[in-house]
C-alpha atoms as a PDB file:
ATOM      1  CA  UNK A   1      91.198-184.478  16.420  1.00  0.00           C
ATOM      2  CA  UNK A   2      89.883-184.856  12.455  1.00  0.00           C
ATOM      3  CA  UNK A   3      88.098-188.264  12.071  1.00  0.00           C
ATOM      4  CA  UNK A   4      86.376-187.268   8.862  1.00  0.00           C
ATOM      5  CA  UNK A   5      87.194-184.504   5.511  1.00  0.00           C
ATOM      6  CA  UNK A   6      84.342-184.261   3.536  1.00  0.00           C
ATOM      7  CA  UNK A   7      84.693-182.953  -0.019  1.00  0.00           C
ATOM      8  CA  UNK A   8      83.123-180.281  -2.189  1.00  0.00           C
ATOM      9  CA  UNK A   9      83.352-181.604  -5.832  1.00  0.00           C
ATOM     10  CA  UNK A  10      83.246-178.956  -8.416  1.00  0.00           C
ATOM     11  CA  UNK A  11      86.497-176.704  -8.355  1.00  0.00           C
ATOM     12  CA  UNK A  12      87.897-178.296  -5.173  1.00  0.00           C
ATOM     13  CA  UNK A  13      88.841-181.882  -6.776  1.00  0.00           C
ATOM     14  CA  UNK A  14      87.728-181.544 -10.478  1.00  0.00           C
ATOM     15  CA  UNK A  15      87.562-179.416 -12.853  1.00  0.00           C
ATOM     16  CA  UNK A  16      85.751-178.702 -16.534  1.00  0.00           C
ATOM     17  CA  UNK A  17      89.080-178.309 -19.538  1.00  0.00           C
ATOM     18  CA  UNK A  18      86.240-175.861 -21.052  1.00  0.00           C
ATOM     19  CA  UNK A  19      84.655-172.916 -19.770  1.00  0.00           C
ATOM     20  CA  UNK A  20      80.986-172.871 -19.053  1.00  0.00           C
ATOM     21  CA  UNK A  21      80.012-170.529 -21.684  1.00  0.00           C
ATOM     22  CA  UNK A  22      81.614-172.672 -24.045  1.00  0.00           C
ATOM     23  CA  UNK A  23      79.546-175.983 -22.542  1.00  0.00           C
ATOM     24  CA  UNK A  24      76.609-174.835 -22.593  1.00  0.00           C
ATOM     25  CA  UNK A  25      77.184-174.086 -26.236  1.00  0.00           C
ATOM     26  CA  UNK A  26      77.931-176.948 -27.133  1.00  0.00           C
ATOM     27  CA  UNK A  27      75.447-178.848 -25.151  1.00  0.00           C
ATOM     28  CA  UNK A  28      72.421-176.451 -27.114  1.00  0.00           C
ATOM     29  CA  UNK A  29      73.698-176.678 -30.409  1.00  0.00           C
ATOM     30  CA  UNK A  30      73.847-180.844 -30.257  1.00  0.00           C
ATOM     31  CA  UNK A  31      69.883-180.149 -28.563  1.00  0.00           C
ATOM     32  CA  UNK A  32      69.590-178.359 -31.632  1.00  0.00           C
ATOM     33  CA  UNK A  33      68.033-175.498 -29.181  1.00  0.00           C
ATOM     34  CA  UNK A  34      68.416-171.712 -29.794  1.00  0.00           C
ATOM     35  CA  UNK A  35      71.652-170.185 -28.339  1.00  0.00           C
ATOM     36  CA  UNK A  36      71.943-168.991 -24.799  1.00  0.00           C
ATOM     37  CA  UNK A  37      74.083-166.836 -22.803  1.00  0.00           C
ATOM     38  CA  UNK A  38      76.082-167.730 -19.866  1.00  0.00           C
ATOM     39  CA  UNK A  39      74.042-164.870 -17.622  1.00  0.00           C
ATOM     40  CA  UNK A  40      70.491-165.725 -18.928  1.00  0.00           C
ATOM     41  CA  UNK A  41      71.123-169.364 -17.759  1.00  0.00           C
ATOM     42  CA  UNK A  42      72.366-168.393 -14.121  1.00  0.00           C
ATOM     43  CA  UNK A  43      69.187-165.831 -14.210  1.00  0.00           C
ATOM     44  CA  UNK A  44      67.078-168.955 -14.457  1.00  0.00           C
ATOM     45  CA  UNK A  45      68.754-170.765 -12.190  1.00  0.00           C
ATOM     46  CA  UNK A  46      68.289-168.551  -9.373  1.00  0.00           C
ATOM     47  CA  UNK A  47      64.933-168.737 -10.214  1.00  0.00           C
ATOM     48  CA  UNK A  48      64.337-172.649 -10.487  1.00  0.00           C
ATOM     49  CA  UNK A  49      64.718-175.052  -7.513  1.00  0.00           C
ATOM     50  CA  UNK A  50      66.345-178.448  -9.335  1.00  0.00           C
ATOM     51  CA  UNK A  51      66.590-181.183  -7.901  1.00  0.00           C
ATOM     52  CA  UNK A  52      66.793-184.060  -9.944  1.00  0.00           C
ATOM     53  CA  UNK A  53      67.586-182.213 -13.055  1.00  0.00           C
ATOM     54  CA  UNK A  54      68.111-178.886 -14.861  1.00  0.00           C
ATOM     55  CA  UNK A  55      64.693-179.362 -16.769  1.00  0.00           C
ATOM     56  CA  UNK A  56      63.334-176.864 -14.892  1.00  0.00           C
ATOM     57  CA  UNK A  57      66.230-174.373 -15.676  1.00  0.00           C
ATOM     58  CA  UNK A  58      65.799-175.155 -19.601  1.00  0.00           C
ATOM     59  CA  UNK A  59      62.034-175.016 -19.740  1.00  0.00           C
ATOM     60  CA  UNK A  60      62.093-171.322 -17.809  1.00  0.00           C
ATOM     61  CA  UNK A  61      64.968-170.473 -20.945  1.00  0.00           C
ATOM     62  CA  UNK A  62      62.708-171.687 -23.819  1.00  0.00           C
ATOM     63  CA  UNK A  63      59.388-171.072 -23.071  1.00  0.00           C
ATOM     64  CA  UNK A  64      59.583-167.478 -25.014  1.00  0.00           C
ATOM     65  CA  UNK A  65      61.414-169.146 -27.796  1.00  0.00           C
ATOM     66  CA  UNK A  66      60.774-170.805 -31.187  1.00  0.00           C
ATOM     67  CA  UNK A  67      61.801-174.066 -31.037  1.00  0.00           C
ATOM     68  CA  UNK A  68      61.451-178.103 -31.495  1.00  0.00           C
ATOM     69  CA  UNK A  69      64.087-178.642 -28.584  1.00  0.00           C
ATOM     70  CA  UNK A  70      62.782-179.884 -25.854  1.00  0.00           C
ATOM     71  CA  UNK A  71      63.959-178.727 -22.158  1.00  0.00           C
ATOM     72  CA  UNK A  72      64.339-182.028 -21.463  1.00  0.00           C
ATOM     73  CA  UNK A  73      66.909-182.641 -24.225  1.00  0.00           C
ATOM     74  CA  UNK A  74      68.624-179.520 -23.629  1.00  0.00           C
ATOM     75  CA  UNK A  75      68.944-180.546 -20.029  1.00  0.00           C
ATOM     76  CA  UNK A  76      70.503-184.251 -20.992  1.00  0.00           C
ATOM     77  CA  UNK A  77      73.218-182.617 -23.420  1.00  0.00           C
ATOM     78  CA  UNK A  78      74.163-179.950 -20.734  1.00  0.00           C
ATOM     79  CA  UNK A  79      74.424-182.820 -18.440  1.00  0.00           C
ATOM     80  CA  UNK A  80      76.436-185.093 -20.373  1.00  0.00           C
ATOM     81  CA  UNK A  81      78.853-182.252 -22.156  1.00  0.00           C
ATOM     82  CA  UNK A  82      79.585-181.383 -18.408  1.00  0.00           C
ATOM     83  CA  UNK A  83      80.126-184.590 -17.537  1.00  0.00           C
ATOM     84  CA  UNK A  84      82.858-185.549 -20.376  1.00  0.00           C
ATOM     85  CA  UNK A  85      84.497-182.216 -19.678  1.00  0.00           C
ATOM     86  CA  UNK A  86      85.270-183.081 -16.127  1.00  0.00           C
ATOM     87  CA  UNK A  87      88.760-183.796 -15.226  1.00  0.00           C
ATOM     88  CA  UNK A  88      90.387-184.832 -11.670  1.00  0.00           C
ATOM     89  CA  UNK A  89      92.789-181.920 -10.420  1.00  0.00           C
ATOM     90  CA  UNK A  90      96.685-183.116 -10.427  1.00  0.00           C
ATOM     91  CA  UNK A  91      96.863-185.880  -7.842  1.00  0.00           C
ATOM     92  CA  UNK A  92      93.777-185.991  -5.934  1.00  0.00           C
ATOM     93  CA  UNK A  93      92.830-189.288  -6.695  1.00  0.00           C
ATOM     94  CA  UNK A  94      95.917-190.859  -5.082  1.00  0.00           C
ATOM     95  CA  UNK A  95      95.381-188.232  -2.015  1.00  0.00           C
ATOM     96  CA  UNK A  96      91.843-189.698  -2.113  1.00  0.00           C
ATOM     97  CA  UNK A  97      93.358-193.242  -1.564  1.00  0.00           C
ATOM     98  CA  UNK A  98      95.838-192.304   1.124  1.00  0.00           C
ATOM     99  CA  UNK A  99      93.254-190.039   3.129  1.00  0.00           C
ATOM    100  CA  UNK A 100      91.030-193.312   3.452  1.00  0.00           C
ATOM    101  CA  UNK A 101      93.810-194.934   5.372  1.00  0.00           C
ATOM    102  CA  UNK A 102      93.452-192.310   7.594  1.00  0.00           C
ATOM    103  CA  UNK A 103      90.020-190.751   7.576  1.00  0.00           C
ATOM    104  CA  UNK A 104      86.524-191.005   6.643  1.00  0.00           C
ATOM    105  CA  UNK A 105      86.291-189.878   4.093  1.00  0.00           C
ATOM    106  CA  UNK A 106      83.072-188.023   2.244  1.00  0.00           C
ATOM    107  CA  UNK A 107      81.364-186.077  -0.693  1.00  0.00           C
ATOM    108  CA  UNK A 108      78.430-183.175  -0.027  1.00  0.00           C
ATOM    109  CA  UNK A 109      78.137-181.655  -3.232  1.00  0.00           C
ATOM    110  CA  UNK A 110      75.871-179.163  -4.064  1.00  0.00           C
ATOM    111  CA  UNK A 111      73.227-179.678  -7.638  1.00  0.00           C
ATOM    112  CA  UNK A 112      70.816-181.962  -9.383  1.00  0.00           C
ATOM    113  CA  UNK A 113      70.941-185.237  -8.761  1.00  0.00           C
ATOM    114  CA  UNK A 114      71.674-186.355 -12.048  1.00  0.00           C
ATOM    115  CA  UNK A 115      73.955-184.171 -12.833  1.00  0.00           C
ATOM    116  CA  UNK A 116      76.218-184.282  -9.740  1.00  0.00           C
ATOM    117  CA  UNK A 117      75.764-188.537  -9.690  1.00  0.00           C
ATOM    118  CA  UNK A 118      76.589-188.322 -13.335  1.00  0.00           C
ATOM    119  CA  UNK A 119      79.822-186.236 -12.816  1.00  0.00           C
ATOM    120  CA  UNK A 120      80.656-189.240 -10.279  1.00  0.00           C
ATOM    121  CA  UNK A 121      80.287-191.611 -12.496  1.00  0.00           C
ATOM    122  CA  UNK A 122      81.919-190.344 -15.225  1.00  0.00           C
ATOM    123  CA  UNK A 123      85.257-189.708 -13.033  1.00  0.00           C
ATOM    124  CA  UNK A 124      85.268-193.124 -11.950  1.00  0.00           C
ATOM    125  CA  UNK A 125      84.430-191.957  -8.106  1.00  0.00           C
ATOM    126  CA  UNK A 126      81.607-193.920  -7.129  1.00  0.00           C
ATOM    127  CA  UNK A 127      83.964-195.902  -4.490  1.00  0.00           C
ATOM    128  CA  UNK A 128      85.956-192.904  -4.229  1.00  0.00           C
ATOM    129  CA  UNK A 129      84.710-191.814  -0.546  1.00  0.00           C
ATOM    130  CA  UNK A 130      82.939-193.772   2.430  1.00  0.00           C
ATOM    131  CA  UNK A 131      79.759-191.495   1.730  1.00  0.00           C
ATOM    132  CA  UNK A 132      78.650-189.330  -1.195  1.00  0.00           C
ATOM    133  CA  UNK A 133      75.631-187.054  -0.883  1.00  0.00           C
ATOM    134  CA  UNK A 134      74.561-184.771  -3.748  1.00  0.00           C
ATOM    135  CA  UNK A 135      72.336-181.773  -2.126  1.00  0.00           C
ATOM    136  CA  UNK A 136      69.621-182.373  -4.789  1.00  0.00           C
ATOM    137  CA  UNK A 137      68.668-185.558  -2.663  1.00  0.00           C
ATOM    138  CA  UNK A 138      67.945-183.683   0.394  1.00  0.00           C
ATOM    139  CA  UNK A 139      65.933-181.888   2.277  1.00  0.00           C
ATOM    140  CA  UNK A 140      68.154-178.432   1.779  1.00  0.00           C
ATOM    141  CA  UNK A 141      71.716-177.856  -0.261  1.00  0.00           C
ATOM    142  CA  UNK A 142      74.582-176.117   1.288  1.00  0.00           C
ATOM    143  CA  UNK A 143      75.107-173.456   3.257  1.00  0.00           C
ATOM    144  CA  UNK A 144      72.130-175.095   5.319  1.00  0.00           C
ATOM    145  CA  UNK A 145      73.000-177.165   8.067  1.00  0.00           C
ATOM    146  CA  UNK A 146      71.114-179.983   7.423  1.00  0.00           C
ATOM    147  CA  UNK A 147      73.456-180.771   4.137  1.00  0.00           C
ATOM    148  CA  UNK A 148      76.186-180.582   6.121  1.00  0.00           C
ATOM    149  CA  UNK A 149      74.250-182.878   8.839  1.00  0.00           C
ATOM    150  CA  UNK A 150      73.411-185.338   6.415  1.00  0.00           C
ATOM    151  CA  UNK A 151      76.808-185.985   5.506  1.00  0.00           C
ATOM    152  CA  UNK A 152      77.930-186.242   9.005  1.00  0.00           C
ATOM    153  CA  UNK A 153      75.585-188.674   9.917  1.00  0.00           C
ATOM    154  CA  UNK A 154      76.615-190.515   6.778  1.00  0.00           C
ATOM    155  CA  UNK A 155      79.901-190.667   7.994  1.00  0.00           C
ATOM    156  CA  UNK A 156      78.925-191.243  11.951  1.00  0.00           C
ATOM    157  CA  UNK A 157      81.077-188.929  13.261  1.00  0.00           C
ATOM    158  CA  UNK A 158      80.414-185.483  15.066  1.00  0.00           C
ATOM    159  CA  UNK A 159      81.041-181.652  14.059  1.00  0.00           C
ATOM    160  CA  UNK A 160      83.717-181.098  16.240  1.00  0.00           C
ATOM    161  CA  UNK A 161      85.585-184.441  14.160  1.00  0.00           C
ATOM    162  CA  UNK A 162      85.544-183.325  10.795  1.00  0.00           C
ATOM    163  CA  UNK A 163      86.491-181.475   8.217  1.00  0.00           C
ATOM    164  CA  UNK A 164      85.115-179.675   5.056  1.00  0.00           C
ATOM    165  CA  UNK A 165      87.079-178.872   1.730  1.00  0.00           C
ATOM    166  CA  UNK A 166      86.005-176.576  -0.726  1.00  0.00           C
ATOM    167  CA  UNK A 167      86.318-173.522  -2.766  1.00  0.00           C
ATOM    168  CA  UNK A 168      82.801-171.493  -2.290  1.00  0.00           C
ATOM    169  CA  UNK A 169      82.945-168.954   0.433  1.00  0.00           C
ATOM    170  CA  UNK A 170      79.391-169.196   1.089  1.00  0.00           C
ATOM    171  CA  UNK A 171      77.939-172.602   0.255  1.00  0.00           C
ATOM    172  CA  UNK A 172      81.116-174.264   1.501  1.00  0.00           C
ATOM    173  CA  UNK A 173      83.238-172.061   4.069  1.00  0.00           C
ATOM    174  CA  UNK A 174      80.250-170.212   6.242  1.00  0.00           C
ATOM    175  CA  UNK A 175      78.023-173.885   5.466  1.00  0.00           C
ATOM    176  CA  UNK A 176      80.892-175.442   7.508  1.00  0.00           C
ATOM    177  CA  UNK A 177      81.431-173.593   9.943  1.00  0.00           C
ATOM    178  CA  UNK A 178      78.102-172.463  11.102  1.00  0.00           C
ATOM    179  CA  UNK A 179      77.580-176.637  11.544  1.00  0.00           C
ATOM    180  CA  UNK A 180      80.059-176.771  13.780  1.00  0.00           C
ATOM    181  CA  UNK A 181      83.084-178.293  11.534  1.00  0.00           C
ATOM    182  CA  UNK A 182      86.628-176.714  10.867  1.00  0.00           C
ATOM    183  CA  UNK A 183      86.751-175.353   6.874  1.00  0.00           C
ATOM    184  CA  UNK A 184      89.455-175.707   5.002  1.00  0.00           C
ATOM    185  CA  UNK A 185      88.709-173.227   1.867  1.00  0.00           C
ATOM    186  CA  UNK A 186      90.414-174.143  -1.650  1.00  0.00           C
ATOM    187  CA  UNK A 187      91.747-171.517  -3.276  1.00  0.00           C
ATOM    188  CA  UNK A 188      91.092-170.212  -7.084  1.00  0.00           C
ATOM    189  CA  UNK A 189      93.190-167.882  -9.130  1.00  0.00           C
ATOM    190  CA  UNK A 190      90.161-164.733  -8.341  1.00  0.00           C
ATOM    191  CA  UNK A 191      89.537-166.082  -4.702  1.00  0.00           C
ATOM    192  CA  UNK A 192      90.270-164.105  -1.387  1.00  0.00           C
ATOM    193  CA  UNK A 193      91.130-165.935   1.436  1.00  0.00           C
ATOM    194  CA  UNK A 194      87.973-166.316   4.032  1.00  0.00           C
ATOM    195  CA  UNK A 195      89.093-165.819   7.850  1.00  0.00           C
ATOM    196  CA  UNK A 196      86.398-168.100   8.890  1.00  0.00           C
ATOM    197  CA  UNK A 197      88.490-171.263   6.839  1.00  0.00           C
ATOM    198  CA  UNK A 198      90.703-172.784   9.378  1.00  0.00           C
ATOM    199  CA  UNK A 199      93.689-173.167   6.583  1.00  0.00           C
ATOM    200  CA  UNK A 200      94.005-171.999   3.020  1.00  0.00           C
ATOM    201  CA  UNK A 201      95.004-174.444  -0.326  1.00  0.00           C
ATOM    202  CA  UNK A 202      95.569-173.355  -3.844  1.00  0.00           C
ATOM    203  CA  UNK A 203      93.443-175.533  -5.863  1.00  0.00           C
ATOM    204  CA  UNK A 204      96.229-176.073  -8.148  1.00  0.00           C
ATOM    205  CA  UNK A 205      98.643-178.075  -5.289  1.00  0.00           C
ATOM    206  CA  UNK A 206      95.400-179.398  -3.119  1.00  0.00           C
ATOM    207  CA  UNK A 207      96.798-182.756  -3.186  1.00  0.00           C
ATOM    208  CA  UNK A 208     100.315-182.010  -2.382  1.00  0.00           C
ATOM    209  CA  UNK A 209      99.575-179.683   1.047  1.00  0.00           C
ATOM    210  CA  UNK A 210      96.164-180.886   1.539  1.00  0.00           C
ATOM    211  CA  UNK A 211      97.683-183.956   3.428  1.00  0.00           C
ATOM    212  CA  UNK A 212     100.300-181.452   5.119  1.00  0.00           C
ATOM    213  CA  UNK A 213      97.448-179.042   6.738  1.00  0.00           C
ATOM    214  CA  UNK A 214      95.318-182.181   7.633  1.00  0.00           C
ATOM    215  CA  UNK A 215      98.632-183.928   9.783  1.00  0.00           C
ATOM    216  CA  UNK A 216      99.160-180.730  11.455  1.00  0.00           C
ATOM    217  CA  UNK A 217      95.767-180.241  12.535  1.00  0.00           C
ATOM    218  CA  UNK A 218      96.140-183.934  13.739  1.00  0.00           C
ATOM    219  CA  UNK A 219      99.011-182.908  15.536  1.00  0.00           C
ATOM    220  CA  UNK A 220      97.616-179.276  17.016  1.00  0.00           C
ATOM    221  CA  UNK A 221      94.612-181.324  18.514  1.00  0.00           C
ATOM    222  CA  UNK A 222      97.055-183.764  20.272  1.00  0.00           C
ATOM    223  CA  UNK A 223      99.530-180.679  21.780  1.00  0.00           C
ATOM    224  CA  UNK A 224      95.848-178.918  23.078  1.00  0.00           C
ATOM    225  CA  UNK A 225      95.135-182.619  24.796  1.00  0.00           C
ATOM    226  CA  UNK A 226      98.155-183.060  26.358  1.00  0.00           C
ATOM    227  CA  UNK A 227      98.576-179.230  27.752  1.00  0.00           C
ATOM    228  CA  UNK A 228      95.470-179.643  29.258  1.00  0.00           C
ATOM    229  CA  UNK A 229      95.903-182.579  30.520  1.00  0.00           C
ATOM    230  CA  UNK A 230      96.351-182.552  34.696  1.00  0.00           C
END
């Protein structure tokens, strides 16, 4: 029976109003840096371990350009046009609520510290869940067990008791379930339901069925109890 439903962040409960391309526009032209492409900063990314910023993404990006801007400033506007683009999806702050009443309840989010605790703050979450954890923090990010571990022990409850949320097949789904809890995957308009995920949501009604699939998992544990009990 589900003690605990821990969170992805990005795409599962909020959202950006703009695309990425667009952000990251607009966070280098207030840097005053040169322009870059949506594909030359996920290049770099790949190739830069951040944890408690992107500095190290911005300084890969610029260091065969001519320019004043420094990664460091390019990395605080990316940060902070992110961060006031965020929105909650419809509802899930009051689901947030409720589901304490129920549940621990708990963040593992995957990014740079600053970034990710910014994004928190900015929403108004920081007393949002019983536990928050941004990967950039610890020792490895999702899919590796020991994010999910972290959280868990955060949250003092087992595998077996809890429950992850969120919309990447591989960080968040396989992550989940190789640790040992039940996934729950979040669906997006270009997604394909993963068999591994327990239940499926569309992201756009999470916090209308969310609660729904999370009872009747409640109630599915207590029919398995009682047919096996003697």
């Amino acid at each position: 029976m589900p003690r605990a439903v821990v969170f992805d962040l990005d795409y599962t409960l909020a959202v950006p109003e703009r695309d990425r391309e667009t952000i990251l526009t607009e966070a280098t032209q207030a840097a005053g840096a040169p322009a870059l492409t949506r594909e030359e900063y996920l290049e770099a990314h790949r190739r830069n371990l951040t944890r408690e910023s992107r500095e190290p993404i911005f300084e890969d990006l610029l260091a065969d350009r001519e320019t004043d801007a420094s990664p460091e400033a390019v990395a605080t506007a990316y940060r902070e046009t992110i961060a006031e683009a965020l929105t909650p999806l419809a509802g899930v702050e009051g689901m947030l609520d409720d589901l304490r009443s129920e549940y621990r309840v708990g963040l593992l989010t995957n990014g740079p510290v600053r970034a990710q605790r910014d994004k928190i703050a900015t929403l108004g979450w920081e007393r949002a869940f019983d536990a928050a954890l941004v990967t950039g923090e610890l020792a490895a990010g999702k899919p590796d067990e020991r994010a999910f571990q972290a959280i868990l022990h955060e949250l003092d409850v087992d595998p077996t008791e809890a429950v992850y949320v969120g919309d990447e097949v591989e960080a968040d789904i396989f992550g989940a379930t190789n640790a040992g809890m039940t996934a729950i995957q979040v669906l997006l308009e270009d997604s394909d339901p993963d068999p591994r995920a327990t239940a499926h949501v569309d992201q756009s009604t999470i916090a209308i069925d969310l609660p729904t699939i999370l009872h009747r998992l409640d109630s599915d544990s207590e029919s398995d109890l009682e047919f096996e009990s003697p």
